[in-house]
N, C-alpha and C. Protein backbone atom coordinates (compact mmCIF):
# COMPACT_ATOMS: atom_id res chain seq x y z
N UNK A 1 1.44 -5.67 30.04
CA UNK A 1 0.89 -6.21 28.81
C UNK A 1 1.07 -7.73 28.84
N UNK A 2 -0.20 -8.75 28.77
CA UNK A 2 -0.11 -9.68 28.51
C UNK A 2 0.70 -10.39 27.08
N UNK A 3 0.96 -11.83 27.42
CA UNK A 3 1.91 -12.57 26.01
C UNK A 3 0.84 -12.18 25.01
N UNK A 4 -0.10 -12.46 25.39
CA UNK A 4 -1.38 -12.71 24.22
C UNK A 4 -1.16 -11.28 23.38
N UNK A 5 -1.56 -10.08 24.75
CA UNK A 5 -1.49 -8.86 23.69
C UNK A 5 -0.74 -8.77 23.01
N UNK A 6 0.60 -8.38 23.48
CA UNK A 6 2.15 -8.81 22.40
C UNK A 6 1.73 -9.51 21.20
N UNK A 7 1.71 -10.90 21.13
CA UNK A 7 1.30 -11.57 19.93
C UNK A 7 0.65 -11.10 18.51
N UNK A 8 -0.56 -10.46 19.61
CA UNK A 8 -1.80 -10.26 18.82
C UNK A 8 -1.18 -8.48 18.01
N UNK A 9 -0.31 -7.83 19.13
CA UNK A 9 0.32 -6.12 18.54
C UNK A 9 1.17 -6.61 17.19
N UNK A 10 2.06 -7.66 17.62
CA UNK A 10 3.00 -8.01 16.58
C UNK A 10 2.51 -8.83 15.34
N UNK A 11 1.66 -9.20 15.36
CA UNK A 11 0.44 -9.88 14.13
C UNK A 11 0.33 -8.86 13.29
N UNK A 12 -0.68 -7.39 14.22
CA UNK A 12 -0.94 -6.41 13.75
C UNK A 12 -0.44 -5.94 12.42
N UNK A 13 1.05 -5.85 13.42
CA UNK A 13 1.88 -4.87 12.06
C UNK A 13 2.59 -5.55 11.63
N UNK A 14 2.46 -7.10 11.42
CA UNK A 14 3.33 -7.89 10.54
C UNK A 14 2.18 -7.47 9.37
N UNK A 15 0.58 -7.49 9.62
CA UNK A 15 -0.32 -7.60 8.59
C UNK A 15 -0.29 -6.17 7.86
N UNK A 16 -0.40 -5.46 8.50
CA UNK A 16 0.06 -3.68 8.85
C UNK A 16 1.17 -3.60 7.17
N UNK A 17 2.17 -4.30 7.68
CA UNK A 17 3.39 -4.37 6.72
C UNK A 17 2.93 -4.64 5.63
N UNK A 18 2.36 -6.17 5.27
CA UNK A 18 1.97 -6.93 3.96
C UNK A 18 0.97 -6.31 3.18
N UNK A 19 0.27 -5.22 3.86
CA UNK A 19 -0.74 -4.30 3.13
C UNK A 19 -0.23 -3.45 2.00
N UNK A 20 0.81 -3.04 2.43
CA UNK A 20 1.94 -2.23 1.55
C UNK A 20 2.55 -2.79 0.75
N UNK A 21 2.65 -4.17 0.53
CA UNK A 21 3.97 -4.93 -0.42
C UNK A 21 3.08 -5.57 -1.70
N UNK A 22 2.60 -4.81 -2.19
CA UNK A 22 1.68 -5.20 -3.82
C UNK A 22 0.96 -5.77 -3.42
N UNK A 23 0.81 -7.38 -4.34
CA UNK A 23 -0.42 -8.42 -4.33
C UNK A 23 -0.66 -8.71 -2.83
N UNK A 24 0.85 -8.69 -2.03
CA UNK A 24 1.00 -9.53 -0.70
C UNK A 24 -0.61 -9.03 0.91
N UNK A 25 -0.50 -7.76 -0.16
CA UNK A 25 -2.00 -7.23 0.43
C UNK A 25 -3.15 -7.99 0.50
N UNK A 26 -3.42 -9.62 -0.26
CA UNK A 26 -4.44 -10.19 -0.16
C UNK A 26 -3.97 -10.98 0.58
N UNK A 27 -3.14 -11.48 1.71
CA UNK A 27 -2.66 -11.97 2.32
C UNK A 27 -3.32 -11.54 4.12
N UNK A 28 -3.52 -10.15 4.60
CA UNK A 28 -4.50 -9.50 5.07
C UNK A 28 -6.02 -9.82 5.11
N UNK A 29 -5.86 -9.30 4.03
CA UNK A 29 -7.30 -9.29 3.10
C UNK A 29 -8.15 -10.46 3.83
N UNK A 30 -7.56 -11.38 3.45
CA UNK A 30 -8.46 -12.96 3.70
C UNK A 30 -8.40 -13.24 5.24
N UNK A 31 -7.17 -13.11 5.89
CA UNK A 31 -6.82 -13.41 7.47
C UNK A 31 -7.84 -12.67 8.25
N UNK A 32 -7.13 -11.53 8.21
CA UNK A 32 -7.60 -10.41 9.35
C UNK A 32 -8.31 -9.12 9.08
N UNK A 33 -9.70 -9.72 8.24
CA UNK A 33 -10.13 -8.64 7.36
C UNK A 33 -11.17 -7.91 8.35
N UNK A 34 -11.43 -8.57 9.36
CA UNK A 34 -12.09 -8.42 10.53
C UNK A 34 -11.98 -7.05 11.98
N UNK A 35 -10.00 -7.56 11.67
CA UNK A 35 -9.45 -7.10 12.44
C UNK A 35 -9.60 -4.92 12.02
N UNK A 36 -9.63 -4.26 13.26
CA UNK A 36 -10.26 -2.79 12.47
C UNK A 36 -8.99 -1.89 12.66
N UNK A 37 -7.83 -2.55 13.68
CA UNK A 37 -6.48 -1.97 12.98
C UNK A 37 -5.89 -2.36 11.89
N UNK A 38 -5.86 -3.94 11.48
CA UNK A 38 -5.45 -4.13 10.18
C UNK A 38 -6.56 -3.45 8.86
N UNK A 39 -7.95 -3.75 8.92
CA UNK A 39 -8.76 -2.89 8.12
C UNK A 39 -8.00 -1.59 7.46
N UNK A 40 -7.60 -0.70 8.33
CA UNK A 40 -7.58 0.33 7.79
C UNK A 40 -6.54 0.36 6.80
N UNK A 41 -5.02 -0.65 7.27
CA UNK A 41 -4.16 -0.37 6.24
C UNK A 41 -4.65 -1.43 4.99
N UNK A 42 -5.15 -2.17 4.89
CA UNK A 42 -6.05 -2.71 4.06
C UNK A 42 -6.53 -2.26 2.77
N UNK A 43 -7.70 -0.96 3.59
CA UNK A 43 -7.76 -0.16 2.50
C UNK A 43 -7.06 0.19 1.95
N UNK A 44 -5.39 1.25 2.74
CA UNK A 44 -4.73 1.92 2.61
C UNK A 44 -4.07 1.10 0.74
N UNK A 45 -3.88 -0.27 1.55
CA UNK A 45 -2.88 -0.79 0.80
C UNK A 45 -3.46 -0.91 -0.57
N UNK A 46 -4.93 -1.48 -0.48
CA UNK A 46 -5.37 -1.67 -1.55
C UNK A 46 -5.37 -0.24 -2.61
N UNK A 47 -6.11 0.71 -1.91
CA UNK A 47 -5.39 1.63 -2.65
C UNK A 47 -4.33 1.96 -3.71
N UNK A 48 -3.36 1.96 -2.93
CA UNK A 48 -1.53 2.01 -3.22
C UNK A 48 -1.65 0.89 -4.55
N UNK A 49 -2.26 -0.56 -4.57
CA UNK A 49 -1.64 -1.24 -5.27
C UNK A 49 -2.44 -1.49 -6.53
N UNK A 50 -3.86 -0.69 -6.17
CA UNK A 50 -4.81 -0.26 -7.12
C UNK A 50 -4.12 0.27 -8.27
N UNK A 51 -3.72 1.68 -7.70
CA UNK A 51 -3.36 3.08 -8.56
C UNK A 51 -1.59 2.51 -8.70
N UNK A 52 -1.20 1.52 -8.30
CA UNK A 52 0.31 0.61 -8.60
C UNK A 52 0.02 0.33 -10.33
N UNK A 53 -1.01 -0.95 -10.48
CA UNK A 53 -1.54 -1.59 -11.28
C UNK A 53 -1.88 -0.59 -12.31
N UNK A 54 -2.59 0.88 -12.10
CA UNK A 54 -2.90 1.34 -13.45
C UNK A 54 -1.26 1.98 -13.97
N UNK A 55 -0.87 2.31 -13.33
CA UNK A 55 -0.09 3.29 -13.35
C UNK A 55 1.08 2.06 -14.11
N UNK A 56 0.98 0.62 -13.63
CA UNK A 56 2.15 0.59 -14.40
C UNK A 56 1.62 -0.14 -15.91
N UNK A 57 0.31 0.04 -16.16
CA UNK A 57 -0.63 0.21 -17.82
C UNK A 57 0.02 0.92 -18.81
N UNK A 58 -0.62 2.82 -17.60
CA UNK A 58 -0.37 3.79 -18.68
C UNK A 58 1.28 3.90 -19.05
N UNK A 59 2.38 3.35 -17.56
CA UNK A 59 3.72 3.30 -17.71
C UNK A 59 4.18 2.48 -19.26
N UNK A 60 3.55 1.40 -19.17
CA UNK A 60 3.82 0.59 -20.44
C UNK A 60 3.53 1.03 -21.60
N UNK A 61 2.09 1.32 -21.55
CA UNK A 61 1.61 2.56 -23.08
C UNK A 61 2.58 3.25 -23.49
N UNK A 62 3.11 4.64 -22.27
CA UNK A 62 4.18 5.26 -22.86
C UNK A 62 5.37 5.45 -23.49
N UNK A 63 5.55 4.60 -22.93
CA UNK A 63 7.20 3.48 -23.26
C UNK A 63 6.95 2.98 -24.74
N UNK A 64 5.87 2.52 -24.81
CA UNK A 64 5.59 1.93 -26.30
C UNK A 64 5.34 2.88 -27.45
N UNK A 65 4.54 3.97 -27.05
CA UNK A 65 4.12 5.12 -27.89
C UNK A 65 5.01 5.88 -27.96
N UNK A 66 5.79 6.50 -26.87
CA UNK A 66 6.90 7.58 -26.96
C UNK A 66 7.84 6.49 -26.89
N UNK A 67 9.03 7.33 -27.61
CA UNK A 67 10.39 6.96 -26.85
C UNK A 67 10.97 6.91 -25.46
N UNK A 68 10.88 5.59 -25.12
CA UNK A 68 10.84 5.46 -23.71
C UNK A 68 12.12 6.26 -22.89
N UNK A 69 13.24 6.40 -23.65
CA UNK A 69 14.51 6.81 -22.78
C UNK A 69 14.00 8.43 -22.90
N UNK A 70 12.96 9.01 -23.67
CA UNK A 70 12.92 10.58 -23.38
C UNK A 70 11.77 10.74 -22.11
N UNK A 71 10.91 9.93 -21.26
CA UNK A 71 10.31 10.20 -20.66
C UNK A 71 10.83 9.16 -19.63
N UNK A 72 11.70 8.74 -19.64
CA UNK A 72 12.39 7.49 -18.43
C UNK A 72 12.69 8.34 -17.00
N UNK A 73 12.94 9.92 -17.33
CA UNK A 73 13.30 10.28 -15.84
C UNK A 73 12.25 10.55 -15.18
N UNK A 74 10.99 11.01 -15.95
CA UNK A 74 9.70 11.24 -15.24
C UNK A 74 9.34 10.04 -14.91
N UNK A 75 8.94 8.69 -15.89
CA UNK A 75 8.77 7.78 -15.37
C UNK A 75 8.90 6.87 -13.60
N UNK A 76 10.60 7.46 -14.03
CA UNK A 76 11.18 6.47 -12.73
C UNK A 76 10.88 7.43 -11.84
N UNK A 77 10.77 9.10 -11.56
CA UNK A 77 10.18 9.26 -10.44
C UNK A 77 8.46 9.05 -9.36
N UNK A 78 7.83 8.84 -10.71
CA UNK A 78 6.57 8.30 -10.35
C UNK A 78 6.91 7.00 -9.61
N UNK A 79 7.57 6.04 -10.53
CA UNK A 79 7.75 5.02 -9.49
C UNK A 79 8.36 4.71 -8.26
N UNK A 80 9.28 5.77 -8.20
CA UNK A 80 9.84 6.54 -6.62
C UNK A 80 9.07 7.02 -5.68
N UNK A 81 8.31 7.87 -6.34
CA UNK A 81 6.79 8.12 -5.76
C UNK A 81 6.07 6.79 -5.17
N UNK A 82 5.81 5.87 -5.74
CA UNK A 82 5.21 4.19 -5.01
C UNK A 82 5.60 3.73 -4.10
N UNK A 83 7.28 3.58 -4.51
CA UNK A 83 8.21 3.19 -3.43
C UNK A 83 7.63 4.18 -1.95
N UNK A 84 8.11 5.61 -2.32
CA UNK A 84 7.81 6.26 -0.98
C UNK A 84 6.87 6.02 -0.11
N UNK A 85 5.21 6.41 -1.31
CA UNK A 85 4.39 6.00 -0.73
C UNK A 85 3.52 4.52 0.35
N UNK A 86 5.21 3.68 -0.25
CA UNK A 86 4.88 2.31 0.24
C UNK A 86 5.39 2.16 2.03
N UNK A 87 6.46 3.44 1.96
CA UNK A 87 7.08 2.65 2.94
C UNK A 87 6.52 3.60 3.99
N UNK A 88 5.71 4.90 3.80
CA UNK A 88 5.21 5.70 4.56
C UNK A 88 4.65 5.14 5.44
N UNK A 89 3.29 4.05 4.67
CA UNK A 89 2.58 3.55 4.81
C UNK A 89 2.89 2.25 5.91
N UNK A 90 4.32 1.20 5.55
CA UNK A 90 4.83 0.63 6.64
C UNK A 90 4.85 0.99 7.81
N UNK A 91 6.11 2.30 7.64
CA UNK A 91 5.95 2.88 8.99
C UNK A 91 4.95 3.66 9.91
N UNK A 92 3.92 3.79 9.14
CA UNK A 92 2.72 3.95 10.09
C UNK A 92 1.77 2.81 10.77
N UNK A 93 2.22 1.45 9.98
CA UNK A 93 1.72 0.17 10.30
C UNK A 93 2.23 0.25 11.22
N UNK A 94 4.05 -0.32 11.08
CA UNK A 94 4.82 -0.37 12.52
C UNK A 94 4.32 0.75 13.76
N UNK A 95 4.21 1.89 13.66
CA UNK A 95 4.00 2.69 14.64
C UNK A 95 2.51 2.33 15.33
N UNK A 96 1.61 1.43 14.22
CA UNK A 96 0.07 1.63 14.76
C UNK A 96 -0.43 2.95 15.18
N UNK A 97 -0.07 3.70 13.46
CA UNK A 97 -0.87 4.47 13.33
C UNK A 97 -1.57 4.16 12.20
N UNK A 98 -3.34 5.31 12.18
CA UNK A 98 -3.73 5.45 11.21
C UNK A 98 -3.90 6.57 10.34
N UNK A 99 -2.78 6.72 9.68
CA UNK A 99 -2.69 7.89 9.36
C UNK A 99 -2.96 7.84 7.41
N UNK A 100 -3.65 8.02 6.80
CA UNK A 100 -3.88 8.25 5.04
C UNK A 100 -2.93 8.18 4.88
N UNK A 101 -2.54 7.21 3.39
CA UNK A 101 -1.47 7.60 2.53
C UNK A 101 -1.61 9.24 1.85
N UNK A 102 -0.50 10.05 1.49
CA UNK A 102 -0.49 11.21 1.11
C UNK A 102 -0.89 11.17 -0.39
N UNK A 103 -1.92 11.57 -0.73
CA UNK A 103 -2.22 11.38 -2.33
C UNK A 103 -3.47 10.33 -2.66
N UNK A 104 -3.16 9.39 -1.85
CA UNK A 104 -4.10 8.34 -2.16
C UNK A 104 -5.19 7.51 -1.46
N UNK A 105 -4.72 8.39 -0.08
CA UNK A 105 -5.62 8.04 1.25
C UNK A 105 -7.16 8.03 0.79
N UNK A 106 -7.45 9.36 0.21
CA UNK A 106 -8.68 9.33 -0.19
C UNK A 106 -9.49 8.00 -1.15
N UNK A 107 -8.63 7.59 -1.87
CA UNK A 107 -9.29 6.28 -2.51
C UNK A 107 -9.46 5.61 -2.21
N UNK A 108 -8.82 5.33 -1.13
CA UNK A 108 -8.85 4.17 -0.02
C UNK A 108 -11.02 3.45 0.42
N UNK A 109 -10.91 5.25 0.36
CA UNK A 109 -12.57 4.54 1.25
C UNK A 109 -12.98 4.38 0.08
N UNK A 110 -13.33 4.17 -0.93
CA UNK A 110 -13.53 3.15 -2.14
C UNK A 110 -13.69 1.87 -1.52
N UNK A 111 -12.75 1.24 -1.17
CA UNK A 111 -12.38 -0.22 -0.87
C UNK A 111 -13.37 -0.67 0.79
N UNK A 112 -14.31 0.64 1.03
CA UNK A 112 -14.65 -0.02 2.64
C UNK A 112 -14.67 -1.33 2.35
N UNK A 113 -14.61 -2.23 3.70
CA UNK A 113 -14.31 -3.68 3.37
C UNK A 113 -15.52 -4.18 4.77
């Protein structure tokens, strides 16, 4: 393997990574939107930070409408749920794979880019 390839693998899944970390996904977006291994987590990410964004709407609604400490344990596992789904998603960057987020993969192709 050439330096270049190296470079260009380790770019990959630095971008791979930033797809997954919220806003940091437009960071991708603009660089290496070209690129069709970063593409995919792209979508992926956008996805994730799509259904992030509503989710932490209806999170706020509820909190405001209900008593937030009686629905706080469901709450925080949804957002455990994000977390997970975030880091799944890393480690399939790192691995350079393309593998769907579980749940949300499908929304993804929404975002073709």
């Amino acid at each position: 393997m050439t330096e270049e390839q190296k470079t260009s693998s380790g770019e990959q899944k630095l971008m791979g990574v930033l797809c997954y970390l919220g806003i940091l996904v437009l960071i991708p977006l603009v660089l290496k939107k070209s690129d069709p291994e970063v593409k995919f987590h792209i979508e992926q990410g956008l996805a994730l930070f799509v259904a992030e964004v509503i989710w932490w709407f209806v999170r706020w609604i509820l909190y405001k409408l209900v008593v937030g400490l009686v629905l706080f344990p469901i709450l925080w596992l949804v957002d455990l749920g994000f977390l997970v789904l975030a880091i799944i998603g890393i480690l399939n960057a790192i691995r350079g794979e393309k593998k769907p987020l579980p749940l949300l993969g499908g929304l993804a192709k929404s975002f073709r880019l």
